[in-house]
Protein backbone atom coordinates (compact mmCIF):
# COMPACT_ATOMS: atom_id res chain seq x y z
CA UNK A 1 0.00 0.00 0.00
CA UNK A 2 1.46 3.84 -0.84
CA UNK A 3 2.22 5.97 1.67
CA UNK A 4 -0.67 8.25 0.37
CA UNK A 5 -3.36 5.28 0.46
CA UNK A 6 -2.29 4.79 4.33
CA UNK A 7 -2.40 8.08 5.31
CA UNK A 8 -5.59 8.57 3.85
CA UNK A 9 -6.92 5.23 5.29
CA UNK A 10 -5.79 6.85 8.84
CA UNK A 11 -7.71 10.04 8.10
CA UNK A 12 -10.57 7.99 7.66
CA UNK A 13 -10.54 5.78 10.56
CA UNK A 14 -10.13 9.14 12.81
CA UNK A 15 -12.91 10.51 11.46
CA UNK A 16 -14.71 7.39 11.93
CA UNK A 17 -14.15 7.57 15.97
CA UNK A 18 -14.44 11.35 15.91
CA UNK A 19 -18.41 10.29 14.74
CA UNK A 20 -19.50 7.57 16.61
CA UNK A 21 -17.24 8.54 19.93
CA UNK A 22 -14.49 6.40 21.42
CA UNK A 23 -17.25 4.30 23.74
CA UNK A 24 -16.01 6.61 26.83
CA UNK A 25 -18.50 6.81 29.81
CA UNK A 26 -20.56 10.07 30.31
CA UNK A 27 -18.93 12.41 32.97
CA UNK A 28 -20.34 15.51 34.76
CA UNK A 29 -18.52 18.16 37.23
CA UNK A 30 -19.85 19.09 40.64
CA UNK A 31 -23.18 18.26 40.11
CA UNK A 32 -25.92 18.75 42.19
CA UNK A 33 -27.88 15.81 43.08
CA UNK A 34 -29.85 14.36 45.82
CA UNK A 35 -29.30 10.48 46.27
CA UNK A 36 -32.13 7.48 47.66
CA UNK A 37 -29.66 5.60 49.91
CA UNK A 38 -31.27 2.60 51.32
CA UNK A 39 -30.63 4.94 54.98
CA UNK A 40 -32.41 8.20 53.26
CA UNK A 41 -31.97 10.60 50.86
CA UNK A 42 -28.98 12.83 51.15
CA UNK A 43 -28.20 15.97 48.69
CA UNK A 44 -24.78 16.98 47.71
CA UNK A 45 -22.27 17.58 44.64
CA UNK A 46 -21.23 14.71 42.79
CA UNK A 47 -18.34 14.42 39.97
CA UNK A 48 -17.70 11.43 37.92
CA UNK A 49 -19.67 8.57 35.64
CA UNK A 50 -23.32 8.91 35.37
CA UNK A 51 -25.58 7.16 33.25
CA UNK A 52 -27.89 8.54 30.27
CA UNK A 53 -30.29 9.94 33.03
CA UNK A 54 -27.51 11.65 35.06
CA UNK A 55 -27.36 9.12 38.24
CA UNK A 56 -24.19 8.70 39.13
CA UNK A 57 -22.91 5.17 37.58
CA UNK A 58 -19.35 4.10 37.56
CA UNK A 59 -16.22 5.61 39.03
CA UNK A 60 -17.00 9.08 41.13
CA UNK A 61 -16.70 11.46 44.20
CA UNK A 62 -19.83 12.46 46.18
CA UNK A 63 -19.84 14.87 48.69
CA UNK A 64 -22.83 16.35 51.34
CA UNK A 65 -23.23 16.54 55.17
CA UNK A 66 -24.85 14.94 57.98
CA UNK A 67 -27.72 16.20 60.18
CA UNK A 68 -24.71 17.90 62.56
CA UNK A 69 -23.60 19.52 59.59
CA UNK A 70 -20.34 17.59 59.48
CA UNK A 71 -18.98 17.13 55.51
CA UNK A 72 -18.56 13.12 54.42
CA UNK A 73 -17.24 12.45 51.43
CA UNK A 74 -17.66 8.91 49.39
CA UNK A 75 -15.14 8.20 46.63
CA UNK A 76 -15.75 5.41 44.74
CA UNK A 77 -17.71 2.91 42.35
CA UNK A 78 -21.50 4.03 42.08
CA UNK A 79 -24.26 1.58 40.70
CA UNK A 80 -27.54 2.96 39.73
CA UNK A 81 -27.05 5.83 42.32
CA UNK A 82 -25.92 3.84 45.36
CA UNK A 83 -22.52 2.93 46.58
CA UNK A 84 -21.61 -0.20 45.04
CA UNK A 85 -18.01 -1.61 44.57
CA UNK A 86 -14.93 -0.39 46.05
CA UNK A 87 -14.91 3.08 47.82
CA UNK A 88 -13.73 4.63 50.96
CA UNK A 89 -16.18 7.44 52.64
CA UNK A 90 -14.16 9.87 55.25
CA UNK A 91 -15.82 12.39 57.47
CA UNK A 92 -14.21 15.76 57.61
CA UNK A 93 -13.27 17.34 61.26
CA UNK A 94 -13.08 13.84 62.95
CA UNK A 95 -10.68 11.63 61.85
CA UNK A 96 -13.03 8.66 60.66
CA UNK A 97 -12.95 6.98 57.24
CA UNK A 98 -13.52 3.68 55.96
CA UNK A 99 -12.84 2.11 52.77
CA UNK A 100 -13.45 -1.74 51.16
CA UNK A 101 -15.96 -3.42 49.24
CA UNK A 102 -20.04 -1.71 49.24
CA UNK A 103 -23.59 -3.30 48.67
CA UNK A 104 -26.79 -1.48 49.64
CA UNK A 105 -24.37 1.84 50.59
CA UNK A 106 -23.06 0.00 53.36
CA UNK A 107 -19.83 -1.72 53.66
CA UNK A 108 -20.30 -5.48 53.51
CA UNK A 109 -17.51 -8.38 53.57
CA UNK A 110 -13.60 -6.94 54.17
CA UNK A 111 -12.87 -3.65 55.02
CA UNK A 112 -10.85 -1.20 56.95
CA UNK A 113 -12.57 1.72 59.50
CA UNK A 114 -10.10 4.26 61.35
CA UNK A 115 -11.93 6.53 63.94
CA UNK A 116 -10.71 8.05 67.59
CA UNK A 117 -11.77 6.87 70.99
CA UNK A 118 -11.31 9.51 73.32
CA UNK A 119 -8.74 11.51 70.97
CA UNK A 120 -6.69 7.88 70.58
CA UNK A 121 -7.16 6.86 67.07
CA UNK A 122 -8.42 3.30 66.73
CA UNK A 123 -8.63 0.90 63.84
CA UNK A 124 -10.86 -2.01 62.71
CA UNK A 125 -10.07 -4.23 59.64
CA UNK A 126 -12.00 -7.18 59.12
CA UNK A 127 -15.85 -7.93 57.68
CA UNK A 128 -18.92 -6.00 58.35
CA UNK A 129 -22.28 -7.07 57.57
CA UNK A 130 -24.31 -3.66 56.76
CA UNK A 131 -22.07 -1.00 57.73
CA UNK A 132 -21.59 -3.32 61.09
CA UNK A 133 -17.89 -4.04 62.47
CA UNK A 134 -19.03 -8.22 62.69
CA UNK A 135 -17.56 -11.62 62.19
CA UNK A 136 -19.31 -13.27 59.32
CA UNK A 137 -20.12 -16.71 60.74
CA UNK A 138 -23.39 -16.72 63.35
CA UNK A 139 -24.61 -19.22 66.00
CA UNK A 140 -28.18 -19.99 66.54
CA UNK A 141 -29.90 -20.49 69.59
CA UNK A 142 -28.94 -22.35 72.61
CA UNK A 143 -25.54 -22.18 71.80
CA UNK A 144 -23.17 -20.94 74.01
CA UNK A 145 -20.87 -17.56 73.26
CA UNK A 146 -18.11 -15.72 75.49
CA UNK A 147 -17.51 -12.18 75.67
CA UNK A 148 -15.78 -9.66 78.29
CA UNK A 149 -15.83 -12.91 80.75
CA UNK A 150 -19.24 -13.39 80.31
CA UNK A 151 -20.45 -16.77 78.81
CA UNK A 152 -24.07 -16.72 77.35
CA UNK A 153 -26.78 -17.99 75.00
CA UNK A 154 -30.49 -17.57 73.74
CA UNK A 155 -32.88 -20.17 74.38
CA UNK A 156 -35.79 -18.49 73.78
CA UNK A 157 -37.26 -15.93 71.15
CA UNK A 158 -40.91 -14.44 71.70
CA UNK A 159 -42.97 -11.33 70.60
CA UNK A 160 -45.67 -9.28 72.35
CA UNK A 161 -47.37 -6.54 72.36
CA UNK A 162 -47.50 -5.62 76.32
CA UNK A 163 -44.66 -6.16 78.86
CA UNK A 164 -46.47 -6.12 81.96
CA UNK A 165 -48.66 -2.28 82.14
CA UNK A 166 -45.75 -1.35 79.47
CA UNK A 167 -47.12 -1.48 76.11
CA UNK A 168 -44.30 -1.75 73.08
CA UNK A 169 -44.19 0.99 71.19
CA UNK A 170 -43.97 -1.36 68.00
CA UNK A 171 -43.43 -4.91 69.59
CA UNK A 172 -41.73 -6.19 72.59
CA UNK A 173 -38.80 -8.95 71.42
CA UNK A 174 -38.44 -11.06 74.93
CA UNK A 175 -34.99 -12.86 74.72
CA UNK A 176 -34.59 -15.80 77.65
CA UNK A 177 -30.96 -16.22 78.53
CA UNK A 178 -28.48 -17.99 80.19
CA UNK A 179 -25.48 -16.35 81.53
CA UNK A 180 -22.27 -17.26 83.40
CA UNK A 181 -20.21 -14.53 85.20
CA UNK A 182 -16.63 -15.79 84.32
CA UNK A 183 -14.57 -12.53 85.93
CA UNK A 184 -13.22 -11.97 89.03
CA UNK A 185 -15.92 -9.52 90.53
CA UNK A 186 -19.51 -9.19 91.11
CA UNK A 187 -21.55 -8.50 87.71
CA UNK A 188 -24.85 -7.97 86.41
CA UNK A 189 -25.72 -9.65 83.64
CA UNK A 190 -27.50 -7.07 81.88
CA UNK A 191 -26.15 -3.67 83.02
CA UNK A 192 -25.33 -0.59 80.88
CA UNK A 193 -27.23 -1.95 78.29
CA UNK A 194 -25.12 -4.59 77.58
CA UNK A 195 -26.64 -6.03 74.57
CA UNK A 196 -27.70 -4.54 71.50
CA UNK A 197 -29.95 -6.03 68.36
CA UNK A 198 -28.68 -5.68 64.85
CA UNK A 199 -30.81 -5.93 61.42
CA UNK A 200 -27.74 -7.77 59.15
CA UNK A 201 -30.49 -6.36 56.01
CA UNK A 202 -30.14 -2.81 56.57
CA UNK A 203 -27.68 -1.65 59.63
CA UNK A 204 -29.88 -0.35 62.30
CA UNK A 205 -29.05 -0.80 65.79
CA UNK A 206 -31.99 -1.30 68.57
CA UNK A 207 -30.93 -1.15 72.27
CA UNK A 208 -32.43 -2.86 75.36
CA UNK A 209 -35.92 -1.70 76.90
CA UNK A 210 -34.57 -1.51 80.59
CA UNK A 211 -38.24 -0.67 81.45
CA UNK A 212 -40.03 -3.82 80.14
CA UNK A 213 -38.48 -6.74 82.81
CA UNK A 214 -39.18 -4.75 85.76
CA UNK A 215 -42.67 -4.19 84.45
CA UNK A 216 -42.94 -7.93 83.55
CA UNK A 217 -41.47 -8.55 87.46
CA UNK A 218 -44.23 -6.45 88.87
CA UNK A 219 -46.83 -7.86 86.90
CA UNK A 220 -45.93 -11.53 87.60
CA UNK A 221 -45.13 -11.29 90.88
CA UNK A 222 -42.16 -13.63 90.59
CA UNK A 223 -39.35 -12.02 92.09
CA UNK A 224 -37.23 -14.93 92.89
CA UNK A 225 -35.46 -15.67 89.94
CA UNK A 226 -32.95 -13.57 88.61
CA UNK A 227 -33.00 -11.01 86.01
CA UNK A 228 -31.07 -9.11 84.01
CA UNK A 229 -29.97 -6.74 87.08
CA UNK A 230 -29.05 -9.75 89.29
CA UNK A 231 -25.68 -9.50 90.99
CA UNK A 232 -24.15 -12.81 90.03
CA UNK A 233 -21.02 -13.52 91.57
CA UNK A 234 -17.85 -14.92 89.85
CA UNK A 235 -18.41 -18.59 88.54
CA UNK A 236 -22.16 -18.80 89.46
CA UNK A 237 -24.79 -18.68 86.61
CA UNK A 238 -27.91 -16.42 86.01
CA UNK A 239 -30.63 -18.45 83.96
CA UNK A 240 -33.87 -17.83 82.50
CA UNK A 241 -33.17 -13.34 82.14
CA UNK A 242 -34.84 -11.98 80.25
CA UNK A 243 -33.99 -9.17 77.73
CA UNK A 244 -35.91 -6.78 76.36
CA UNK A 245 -36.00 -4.91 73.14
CA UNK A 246 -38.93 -2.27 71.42
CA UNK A 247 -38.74 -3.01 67.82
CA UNK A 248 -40.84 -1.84 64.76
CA UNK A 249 -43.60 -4.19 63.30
CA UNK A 250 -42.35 -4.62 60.46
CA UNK A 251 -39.15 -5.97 61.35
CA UNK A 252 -38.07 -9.39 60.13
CA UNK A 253 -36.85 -11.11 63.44
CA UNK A 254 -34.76 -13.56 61.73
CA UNK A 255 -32.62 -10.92 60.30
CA UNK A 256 -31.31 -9.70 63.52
CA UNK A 257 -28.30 -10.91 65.93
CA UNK A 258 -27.66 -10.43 69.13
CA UNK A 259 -24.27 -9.07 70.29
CA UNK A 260 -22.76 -7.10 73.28
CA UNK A 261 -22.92 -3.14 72.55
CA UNK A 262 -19.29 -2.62 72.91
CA UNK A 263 -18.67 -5.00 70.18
CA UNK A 264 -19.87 -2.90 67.64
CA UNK A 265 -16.63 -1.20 66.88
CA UNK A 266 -14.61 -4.00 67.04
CA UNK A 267 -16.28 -6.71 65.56
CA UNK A 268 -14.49 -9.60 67.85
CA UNK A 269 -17.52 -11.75 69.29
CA UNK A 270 -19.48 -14.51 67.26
CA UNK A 271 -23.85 -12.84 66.97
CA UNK A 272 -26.27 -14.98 67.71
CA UNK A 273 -28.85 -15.74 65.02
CA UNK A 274 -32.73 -15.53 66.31
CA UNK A 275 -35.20 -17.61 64.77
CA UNK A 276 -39.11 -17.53 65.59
């Protein structure tokens, strides 16, 4: 082929991309946009891949502010307008990021969160299950787990309405327990809220109702066997507590686990599965 019949075969193949586009994804620049996170709708600027109607899709930056009026920033992949992929979100003014793999615009499987404890910076790396520092293996019920020298398990799962006088204001979820005091000083099984509930489908956290046993005590009359505010001395047991939690209707009980509050930033005890 002569030189002239390449070159002009070059000219035409540019002119051939220069129509139909090289195939590049469709970018925008600090854009304002207002996002349906499966936690609520947050507004903010966004730069990077969108799709045809302008939702952010691909590789991007977002960036808007919390109710306190503290700036977060996600950087990352984007699916359909939710955080999807690899990313890493860090709030501004308090020395907390985290960064891994995201489904539902939570972290879920491996990742890495930094944040400070009383000005002492602290980090977690491991898996979370919606958002939620968490090992990813559960047990089910009756099936013993140890945590700050505590050894415990659920034997029992039950809804109501009522708790005693008390009534829920969605529905009362009555856990029975058994507990075994494995320190060196006198404990209460139960005290300074010691467990927490977490939904694995969506993140949120729903603490004990400290209210409901004592109203349950009153109402029974039985005020024999301990409870969740029994002093129970080192090596002896506390069987049959119960624990309390107000949860919404429409909560699906067998998504949640049980685990102790404080292990919610490290992620370093087994949950408990319940099952109705």
């Amino acid at each position: 082929m002569s030189l002239k019949n390449t070159l002009a075969t070059m000219v035409s193949i540019a002119a051939i991309f220069a129509l139909v586009g090289c195939g590049g994804p469709k970018t925008v620049q600090n854009q304002q946009v207002t996002l349906s996170l499966t936690y609520g709708d947050r507004a903010g600027v966004y730069t990077g891949e969108v799709n045809e109607q302008n939702i952010p899709n691909g590789k991007g930056k977002f960036e808007t502010k919390n109710s306190a009026g503290q700036t977060w920033v996600y950087e990352g992949t984007f699916k359909d307008g939710h955080f999807d992929g690899q990313g890493k979100t860090t709030w501004q003014g308090i020395n907390q990021s985290e960064e891994g793999t995201y489904s539902n615009d939570r972290l879920n499987g491996q990742g890495k969160r930094t944040f400070s404890v009383n000005g002492k910076p602290e980090t977690y790396e491991g898996n979370f299950v919606s958002g939620i520092p968490m090992k990813a293996e559960t047990v089910g019920l009756n099936t013993d787990v140890s945590y700050a020298d505590w050894t415990y398990k659920v034997t029992a799962v039950k809804t109501q309405k009522s708790a005693g006088n008390k009534q829920a204001s969605g529905q009362f979820l009555i856990l029975t327990m058994d507990t075994q005091n494995n320190g060196q000083q006198t404990r209460q099984p139960g005290s300074g809220n010691f467990y927490v509930l977490a939904d694995t489908s969506n993140g949120r956290i729903y603490k004990m109702d400290n209210d409901a046993p004592a109203q349950i005590r009153i109402t029974t009359k039985n005020f024999n066997n301990p409870w969740y505010l029994s002093d129970v001395n080192p090596g002896n047991k506390a069987n049959g507590i119960l624990i309390v939690f107000d949860i919404p209707d429409d909560v699906n009980v067998n998504n949640l686990v049980l685990i102790p509050n404080q292990s919610q930033t490290k992620g370093d005890v087994t949950p408990i599965k319940l099952q109705m």
